[in-house]
Protein backbone atom coordinates (compact mmCIF):
# COMPACT_ATOMS: atom_id res chain seq x y z
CA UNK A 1 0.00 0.00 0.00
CA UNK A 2 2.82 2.11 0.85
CA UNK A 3 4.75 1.55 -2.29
CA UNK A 4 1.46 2.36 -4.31
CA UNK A 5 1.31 5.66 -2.86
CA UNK A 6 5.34 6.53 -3.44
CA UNK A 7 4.87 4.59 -7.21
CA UNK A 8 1.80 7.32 -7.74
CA UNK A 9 3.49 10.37 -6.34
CA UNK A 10 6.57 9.60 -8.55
CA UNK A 11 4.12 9.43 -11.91
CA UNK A 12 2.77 13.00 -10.75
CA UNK A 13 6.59 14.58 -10.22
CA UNK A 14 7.62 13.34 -13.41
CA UNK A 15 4.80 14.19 -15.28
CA UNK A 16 4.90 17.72 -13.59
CA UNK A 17 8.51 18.19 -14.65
CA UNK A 18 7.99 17.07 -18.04
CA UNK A 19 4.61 19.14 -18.28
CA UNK A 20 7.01 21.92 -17.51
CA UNK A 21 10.23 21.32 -19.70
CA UNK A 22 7.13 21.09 -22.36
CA UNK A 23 5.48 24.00 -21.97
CA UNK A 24 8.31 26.32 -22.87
CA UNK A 25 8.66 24.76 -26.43
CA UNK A 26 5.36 23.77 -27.02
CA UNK A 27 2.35 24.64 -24.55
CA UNK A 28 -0.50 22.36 -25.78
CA UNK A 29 1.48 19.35 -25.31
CA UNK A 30 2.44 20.32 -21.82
CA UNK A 31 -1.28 20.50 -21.01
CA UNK A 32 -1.67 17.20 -22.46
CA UNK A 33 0.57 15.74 -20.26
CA UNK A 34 -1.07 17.32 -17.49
CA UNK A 35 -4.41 16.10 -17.94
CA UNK A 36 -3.69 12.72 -19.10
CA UNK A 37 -1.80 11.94 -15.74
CA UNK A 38 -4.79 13.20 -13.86
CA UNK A 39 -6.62 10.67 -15.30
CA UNK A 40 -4.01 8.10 -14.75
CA UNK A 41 -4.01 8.88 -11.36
CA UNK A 42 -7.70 9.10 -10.69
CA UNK A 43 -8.21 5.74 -12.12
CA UNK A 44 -4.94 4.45 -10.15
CA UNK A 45 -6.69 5.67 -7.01
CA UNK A 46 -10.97 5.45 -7.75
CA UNK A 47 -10.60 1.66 -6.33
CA UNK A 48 -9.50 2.91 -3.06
CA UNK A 49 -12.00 5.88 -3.45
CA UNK A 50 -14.83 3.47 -4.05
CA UNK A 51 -14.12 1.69 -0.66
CA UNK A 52 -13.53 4.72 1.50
CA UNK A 53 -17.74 5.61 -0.07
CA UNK A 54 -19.03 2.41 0.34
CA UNK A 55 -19.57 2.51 3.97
């Protein structure tokens, strides 16, 4: 569970510094980035999401 969490905030520093590098040549693809890993990582994390609801 633990290593989930570090594996997800690794995607979302990477992505961020790539998003970034990005954006200074080209800003659409930067955004791209962006959003696509916020779906990644909403659909990493809805199972856990899903549990915490159903009560």
């Amino acid at each position: 569970m633990n290593m989930e969490a570090l594996q997800i905030a690794g995607l979302g520093i990477v992505a961020a510094v790539i998003a970034v590098i990005l954006k200074q040549q080209k800003l659409e693809l930067g955004m791209y980035i962006s959003i696509t890993t916020g779906i990644i990582i909403l659909m990493l994390l809805i199972g856990r999401l899903i549990s915490v609801v159903d009560i």
